[in-house]
Protein backbone atom coordinates (compact mmCIF):
# COMPACT_ATOMS: atom_id res chain seq x y z
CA UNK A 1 -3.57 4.30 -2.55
CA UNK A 2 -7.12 3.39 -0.53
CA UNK A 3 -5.63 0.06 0.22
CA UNK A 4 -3.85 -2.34 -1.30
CA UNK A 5 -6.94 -4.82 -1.84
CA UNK A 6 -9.26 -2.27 -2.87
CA UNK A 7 -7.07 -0.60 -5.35
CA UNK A 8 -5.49 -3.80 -6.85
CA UNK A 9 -6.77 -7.26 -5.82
CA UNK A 10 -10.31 -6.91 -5.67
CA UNK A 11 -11.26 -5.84 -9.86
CA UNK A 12 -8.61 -8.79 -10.58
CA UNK A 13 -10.23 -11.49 -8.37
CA UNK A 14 -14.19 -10.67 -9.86
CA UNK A 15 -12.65 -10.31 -13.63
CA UNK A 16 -11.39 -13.65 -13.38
CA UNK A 17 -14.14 -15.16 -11.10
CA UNK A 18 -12.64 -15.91 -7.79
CA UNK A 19 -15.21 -15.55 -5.09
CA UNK A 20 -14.21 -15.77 -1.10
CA UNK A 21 -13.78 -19.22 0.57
CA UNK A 22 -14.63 -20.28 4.08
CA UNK A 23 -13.14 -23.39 4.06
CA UNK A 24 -9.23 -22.37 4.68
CA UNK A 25 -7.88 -24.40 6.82
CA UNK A 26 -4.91 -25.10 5.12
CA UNK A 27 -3.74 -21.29 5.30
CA UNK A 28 -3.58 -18.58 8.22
CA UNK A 29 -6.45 -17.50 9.40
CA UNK A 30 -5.49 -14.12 9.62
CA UNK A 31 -5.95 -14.04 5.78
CA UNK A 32 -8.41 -14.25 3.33
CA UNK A 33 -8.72 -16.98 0.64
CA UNK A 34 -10.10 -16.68 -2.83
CA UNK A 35 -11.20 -20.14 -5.68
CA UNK A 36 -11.83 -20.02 -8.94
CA UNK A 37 -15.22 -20.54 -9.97
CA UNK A 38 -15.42 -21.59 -13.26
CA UNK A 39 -14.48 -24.84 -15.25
CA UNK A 40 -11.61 -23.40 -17.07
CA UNK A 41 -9.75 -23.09 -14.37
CA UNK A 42 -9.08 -24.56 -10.48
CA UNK A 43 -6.79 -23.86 -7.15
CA UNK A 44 -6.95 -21.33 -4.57
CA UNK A 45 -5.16 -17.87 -3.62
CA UNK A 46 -4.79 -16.77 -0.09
CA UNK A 47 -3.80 -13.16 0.02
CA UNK A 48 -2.98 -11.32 4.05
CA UNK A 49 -3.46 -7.53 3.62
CA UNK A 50 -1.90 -4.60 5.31
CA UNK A 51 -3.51 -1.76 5.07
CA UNK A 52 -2.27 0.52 1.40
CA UNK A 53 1.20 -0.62 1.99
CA UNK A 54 1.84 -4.83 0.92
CA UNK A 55 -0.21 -7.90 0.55
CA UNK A 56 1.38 -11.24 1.40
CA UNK A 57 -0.05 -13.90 -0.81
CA UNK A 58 -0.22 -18.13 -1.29
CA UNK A 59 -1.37 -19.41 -4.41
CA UNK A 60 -1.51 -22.41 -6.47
CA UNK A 61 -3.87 -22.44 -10.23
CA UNK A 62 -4.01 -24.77 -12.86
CA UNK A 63 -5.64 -23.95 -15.89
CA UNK A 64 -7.55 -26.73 -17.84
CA UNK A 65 -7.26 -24.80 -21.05
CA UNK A 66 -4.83 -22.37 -23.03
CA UNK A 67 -5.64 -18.98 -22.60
CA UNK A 68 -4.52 -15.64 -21.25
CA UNK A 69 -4.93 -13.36 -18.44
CA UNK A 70 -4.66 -9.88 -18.56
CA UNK A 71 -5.69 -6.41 -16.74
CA UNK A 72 -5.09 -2.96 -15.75
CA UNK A 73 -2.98 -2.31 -12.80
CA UNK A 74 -1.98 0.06 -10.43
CA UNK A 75 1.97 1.16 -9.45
CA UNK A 76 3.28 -2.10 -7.52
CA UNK A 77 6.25 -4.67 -6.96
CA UNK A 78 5.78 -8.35 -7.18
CA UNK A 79 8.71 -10.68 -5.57
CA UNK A 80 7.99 -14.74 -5.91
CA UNK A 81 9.62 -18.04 -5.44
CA UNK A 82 7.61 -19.89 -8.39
CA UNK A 83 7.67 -23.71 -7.23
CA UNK A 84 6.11 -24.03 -10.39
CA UNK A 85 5.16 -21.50 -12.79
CA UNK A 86 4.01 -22.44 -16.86
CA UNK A 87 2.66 -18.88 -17.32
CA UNK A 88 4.45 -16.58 -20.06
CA UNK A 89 4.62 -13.47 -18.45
CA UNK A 90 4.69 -10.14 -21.01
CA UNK A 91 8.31 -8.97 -20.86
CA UNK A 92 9.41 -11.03 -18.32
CA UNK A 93 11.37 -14.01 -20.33
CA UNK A 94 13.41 -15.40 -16.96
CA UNK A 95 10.64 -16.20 -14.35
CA UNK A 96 9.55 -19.50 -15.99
CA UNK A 97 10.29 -23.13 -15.12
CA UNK A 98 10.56 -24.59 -11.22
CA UNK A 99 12.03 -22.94 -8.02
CA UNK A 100 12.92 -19.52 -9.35
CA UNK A 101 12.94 -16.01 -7.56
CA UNK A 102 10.08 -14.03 -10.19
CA UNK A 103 9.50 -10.24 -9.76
CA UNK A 104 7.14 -7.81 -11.65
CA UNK A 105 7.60 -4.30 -11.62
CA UNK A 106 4.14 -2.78 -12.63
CA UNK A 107 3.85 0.40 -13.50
CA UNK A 108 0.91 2.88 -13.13
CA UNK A 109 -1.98 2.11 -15.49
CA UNK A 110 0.03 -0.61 -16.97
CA UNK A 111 -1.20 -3.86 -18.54
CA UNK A 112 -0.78 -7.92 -16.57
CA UNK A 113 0.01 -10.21 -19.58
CA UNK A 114 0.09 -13.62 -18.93
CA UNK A 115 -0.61 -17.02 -21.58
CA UNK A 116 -0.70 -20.32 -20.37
CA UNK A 117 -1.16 -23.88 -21.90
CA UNK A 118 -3.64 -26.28 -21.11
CA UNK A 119 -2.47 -28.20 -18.07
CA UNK A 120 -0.21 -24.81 -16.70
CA UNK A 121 0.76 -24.38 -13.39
CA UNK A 122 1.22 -21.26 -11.05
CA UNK A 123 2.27 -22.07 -7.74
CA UNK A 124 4.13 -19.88 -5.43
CA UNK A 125 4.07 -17.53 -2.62
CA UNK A 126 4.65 -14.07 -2.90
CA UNK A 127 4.60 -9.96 -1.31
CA UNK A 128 3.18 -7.56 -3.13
CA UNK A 129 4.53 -3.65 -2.42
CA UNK A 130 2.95 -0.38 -3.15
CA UNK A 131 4.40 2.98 -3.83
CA UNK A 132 3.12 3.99 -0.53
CA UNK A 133 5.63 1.30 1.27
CA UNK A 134 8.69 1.37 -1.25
CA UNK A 135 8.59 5.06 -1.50
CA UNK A 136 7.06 7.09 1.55
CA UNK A 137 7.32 4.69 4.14
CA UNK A 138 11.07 3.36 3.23
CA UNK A 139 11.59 7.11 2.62
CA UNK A 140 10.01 7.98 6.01
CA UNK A 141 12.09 6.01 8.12
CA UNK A 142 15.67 5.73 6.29
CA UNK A 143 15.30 9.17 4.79
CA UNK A 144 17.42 7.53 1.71
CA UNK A 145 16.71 5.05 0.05
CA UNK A 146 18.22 2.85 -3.62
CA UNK A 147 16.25 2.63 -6.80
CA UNK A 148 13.83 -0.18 -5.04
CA UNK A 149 12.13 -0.89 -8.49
CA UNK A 150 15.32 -0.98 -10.34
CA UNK A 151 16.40 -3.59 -7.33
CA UNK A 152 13.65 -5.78 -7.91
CA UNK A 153 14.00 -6.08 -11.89
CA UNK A 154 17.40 -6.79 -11.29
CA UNK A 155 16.79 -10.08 -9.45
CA UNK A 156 14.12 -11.83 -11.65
CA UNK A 157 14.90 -15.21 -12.65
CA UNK A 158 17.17 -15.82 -10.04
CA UNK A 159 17.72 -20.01 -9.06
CA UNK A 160 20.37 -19.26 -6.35
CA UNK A 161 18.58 -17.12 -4.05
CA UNK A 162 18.67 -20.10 -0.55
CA UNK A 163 18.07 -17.02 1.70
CA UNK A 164 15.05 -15.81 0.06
CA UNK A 165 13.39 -19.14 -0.74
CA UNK A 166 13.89 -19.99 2.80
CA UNK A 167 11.89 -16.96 3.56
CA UNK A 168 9.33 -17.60 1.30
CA UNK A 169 9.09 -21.31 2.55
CA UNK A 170 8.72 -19.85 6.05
CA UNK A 171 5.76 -17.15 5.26
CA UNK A 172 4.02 -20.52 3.62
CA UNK A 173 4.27 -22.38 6.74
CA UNK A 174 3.80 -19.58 9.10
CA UNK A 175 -0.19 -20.14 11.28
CA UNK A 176 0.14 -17.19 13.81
CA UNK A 177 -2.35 -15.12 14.97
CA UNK A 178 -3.30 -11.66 16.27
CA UNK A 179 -0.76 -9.17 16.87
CA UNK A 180 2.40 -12.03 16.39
CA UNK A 181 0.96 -12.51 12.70
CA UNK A 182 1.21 -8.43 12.11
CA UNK A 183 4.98 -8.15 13.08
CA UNK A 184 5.50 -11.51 11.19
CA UNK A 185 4.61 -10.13 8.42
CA UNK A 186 5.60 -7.31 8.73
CA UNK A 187 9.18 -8.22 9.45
CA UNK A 188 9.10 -10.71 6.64
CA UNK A 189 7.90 -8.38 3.91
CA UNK A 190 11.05 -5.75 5.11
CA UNK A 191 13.81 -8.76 5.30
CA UNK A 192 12.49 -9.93 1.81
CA UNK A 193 13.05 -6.22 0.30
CA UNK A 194 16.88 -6.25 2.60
CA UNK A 195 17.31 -9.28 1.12
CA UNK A 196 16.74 -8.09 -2.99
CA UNK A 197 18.51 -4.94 -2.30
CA UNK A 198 21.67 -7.06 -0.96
CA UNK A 199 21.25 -9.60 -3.79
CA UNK A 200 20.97 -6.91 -5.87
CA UNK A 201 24.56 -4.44 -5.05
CA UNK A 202 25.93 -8.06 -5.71
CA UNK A 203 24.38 -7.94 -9.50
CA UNK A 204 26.14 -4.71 -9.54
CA UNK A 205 29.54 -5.44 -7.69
CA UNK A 206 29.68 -8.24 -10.38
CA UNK A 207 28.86 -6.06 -13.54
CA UNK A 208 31.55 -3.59 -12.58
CA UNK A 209 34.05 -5.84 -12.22
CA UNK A 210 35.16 -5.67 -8.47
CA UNK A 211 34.01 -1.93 -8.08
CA UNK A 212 34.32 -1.16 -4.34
CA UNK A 213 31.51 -2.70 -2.14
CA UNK A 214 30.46 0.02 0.08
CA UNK A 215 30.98 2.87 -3.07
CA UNK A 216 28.10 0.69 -4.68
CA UNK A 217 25.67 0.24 -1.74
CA UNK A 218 26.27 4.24 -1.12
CA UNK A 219 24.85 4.79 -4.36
CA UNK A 220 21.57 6.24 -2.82
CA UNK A 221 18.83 8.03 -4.47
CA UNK A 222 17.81 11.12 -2.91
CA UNK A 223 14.03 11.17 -3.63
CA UNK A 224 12.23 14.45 -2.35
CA UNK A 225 8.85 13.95 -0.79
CA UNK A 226 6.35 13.10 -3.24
CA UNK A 227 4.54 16.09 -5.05
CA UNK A 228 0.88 16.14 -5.49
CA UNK A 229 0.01 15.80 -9.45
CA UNK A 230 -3.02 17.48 -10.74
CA UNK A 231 -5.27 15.69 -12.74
CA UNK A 232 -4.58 17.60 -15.83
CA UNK A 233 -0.68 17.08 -15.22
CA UNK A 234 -1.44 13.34 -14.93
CA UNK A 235 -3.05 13.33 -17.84
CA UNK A 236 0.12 15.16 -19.57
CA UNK A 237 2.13 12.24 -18.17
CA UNK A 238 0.01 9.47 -18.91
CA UNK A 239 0.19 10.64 -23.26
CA UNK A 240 4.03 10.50 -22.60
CA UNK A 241 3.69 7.33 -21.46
CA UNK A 242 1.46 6.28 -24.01
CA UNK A 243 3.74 7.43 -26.68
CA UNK A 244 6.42 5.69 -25.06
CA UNK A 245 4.82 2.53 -25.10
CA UNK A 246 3.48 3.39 -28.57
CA UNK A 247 6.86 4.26 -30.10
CA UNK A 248 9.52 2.41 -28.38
CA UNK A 249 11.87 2.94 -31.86
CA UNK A 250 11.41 6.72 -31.54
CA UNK A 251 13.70 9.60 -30.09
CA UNK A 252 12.28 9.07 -26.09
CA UNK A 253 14.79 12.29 -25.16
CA UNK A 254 13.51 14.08 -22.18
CA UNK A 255 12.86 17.37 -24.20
CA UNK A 256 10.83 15.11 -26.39
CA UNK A 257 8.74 14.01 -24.00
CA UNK A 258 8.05 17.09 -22.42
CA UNK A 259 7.31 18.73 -25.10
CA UNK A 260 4.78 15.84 -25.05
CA UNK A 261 3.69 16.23 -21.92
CA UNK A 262 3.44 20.34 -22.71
CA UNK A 263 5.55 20.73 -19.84
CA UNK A 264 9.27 22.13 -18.76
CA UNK A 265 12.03 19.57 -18.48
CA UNK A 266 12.57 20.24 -15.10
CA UNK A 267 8.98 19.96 -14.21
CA UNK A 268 8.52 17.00 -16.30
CA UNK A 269 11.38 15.27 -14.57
CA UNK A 270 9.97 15.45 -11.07
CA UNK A 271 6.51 15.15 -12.13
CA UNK A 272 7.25 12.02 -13.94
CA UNK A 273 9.56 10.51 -11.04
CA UNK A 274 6.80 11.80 -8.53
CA UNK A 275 4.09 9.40 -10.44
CA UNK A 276 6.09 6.39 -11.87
CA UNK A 277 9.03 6.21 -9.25
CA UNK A 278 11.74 6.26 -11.74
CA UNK A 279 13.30 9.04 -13.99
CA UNK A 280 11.81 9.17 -17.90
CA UNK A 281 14.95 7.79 -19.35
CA UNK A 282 14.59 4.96 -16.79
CA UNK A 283 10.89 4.17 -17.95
CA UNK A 284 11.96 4.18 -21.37
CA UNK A 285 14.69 1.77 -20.72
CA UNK A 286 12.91 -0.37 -19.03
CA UNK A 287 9.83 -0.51 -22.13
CA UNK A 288 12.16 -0.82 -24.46
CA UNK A 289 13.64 -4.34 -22.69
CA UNK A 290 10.24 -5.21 -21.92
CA UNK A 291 9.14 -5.06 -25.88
CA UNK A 292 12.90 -6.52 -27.18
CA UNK A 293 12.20 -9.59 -24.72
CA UNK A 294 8.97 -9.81 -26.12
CA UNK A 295 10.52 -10.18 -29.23
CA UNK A 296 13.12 -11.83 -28.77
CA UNK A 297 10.78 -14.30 -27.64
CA UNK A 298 7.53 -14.00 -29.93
CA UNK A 299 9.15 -13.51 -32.89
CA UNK A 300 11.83 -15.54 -35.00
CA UNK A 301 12.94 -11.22 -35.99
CA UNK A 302 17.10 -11.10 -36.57
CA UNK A 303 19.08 -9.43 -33.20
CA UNK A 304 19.83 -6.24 -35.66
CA UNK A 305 16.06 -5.82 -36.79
CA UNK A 306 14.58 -6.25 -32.76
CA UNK A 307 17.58 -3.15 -31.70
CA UNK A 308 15.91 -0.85 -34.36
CA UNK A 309 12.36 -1.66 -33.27
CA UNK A 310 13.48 -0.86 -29.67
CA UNK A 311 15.08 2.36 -30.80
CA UNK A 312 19.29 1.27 -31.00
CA UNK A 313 20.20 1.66 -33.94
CA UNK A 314 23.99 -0.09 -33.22
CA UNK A 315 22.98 -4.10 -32.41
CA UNK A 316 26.10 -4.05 -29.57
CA UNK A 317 24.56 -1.15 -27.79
CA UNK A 318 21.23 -3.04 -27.89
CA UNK A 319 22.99 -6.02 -26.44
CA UNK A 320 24.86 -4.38 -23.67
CA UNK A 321 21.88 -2.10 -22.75
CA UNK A 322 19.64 -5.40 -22.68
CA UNK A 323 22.31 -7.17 -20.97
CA UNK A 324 22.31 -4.35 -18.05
CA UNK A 325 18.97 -4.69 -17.42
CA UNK A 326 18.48 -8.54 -17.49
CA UNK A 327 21.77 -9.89 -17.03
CA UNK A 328 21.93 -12.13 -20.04
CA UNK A 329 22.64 -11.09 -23.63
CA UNK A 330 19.56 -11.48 -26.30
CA UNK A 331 20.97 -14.58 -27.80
CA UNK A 332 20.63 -16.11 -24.56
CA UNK A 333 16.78 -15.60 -24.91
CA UNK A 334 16.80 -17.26 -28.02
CA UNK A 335 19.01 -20.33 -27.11
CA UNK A 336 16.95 -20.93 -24.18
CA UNK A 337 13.92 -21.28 -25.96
C-alpha cells in the first residue's frame, strides 16, 4: 500500500464530492477535514493519517434524500462506535441503531454498499487498518499473531463494549499536537485492536462453553512473511474470487478453486492467504454469511431456501455455521427487523 489516503480515502472522498475544509476548528489540527458539497447531502469527516498503516477518522453525515453509496475498495479493517448510524450496510445486519461497536472487514477489490433514507444519520468515530499494520507490522513485532480479521467480524454489533467506547470517546475529544498527537494515536489505534482481540477470545470462551482461557488466546496463527504475487497469479486469484462471489451455492472446495485459479493446492493456499489474509475456506465462509444476511434481510425467502442459495444444503448446518460467524441464529435477523 502507497498510503493509506492515497490508496483508499482519496477516490472515495472526490466520487462522493467532499472537497478539503479550512475551517476545522472543532477537530485536531493535526488532521485533515473533508464536507460534502452537494445538496443531497451535509456534515463533515475529519480523517488523521499515518503513513500506509491506519487512518483515525471523525465523522458525522446526514443525507437529505434516500440513496446509496457504493465503491471499490482496497484490503482494510473498519472498527466504530456508531452514536448514530441509519445506513444499511451490505452484509453487515448488526451495526445499525445508536451506540453500537460496527466493524467492516473489506476485502481486496471488494465492493462498499451502503442505502440510507431520507433524513439518515452516520455519526461516529472510527480507525481504519491496512494489511500493512494488521499483518507485517503486528507480524513484525509479535512474530505471532490471531486471525485479526476474523477478530474484528466477530465483534460487530456489539452494545456492551464500555472499554472501547470510552476509547473512542477519548480519540473524539483528544486536541494534541506534534509528536504527543503521533504516539496518541498511535497508542490508541494498538489498545483499540488489544481491546477487539480480548473482546473477541471472550466470543470464543463463551461459544465453547468454558473451554480453557489461555488454550483459546494460544490459538495463534503462524503467518509466514508475505509472498510477492505476480500479476498474472493475482489475476488467477481474483477469477476465484469472482466465482466465489458469483456462486456462493456452488462446491467452493479448495481443489475447486484451484483448479480455478490454474494453480496447485498448496500454492493456491498461500497465494490466496498471502493476498486476502485469510485461508480460501475462510473467504468463502465469510461470502456466504455476507450474502445469507443479505437475504435474510432483503428478502421475505424461507430459512431452508436462503441455506441452499448459500451452498448448505442441511438448514441446521446453515444456522450453526451463520451463528459462528455472527453470533445470532438467522431467525434472529428476521425478528429484529
Amino acid at each position: 500500500m502507497q498510503s493509506i489516503k492515497h490508496d483508499l480515502y482519496d477516490a472515495a472522498f472526490e466520487l462522493y464530492d467532499m472537497e478539503p475544509a479550512r475551517d476545522a476548528d472543532r477537530y485536531n489540527p493535526e488532521g485533515s477535514l473533508y464536507r460534502f458539497q452537494d445538496e443531497r447531502s451535509s456534515g463533515e469527516y475529519w480523517a488523521y493519517f499515518r503513513d500506509n498503516l491506519f487512518a483515525v477518522n471523525v465523522f458525522d453525515l446526514r443525507f437529505h434524500a434516500s440513496g446509496t453509496m457504493r465503491y471499490r475498495h482496497t484490503e482494510h479493517l473498519c472498527i466504530a462506535y456508531y452514536e448514530r448510524n441509519d445506513l444499511v450496510v451490505r452484509g453487515l445486519p448488526f451495526s445499525q441503531g445508536s451506540h453500537v461497536i460496527g466493524t467492516y472487514v473489506a476485502d481486496e477489490g471488494g465492493e462498499y454498499l451502503a442505502r440510507f433514507d431520507a433524513g439518515a444519520v452516520a455519526r461516529a468515530t472510527s480507525i481504519t487498518i491496512s494489511p500493512d499494520y494488521y499483518r507485517r507490522y503486528l507480524l513484525g513485532r509479535f512474530g505471532s499473531i490471531p486471525d485479526i480479521r476474523r477478530m474484528v467480524a466477530l465483534v460487530d454489533g456489539s452494545r456492551n463494549f464500555p472499554a472501547l467506547v470510552a476509547l473512542f470517546k477519548r480519540i473524539r475529544e483528544y486536541r494534541g499536537t506534534g509528536i504527543a498527537a503521533e504516539l496518541f494515536y498511535e497508542g490508541a489505534v494498538a489498545e483499540a485492536v488489544g481491546l477487539v482481540i480480548d473482546r473477541a477470545n471472550e466470543i470464543d470462551l463463551e461459544r465453547q462453553g468454558g473451554e480453557n482461557r489461555a488454550a483459546i488466546e494460544a490459538k495463534h496463527v503462524k503467518i509466514p512473511p508475505a509472498r510477492r504475487i505476480s500479476a498474472d497469479d493475482a489475476r488467477s486469484l481474483e477469477e476465484a474470487e469472482a466465482y466465489i462471489r458469483r456462486s456462493p451455492d456452488a462446491r467452493l472446495d479448495c481443489r475447486t478453486l484451484a483448479r480455478i485459479a490454474c494453480m496447485g493446492q498448496t500454492k493456491f493456499k498461500e497465494s490466496f492467504r498471502s493476498r486476502y489474509g485469510c485461508s480460501p475456506a475462510s473467504f468463502v465462509r465469510r461470502v456466504r454469511m455476507e450474502r445469507a444476511a443479505e437475504l435474510l434481510s432483503g428478502t421475505d425467502l424461507p430459512i431452508q431456501q436462503i441455506a441452499k442459495e448459500v451452498g448448505y444444503a442441511k438448514p441446521g448446518a446453515f444456522a450453526a455455521a451463520f451463528s459462528r460467524t455472527t453470533g445470532v441464529l438467522p431467525s434472529a435477523i428476521r425478528t429484529s427487523e
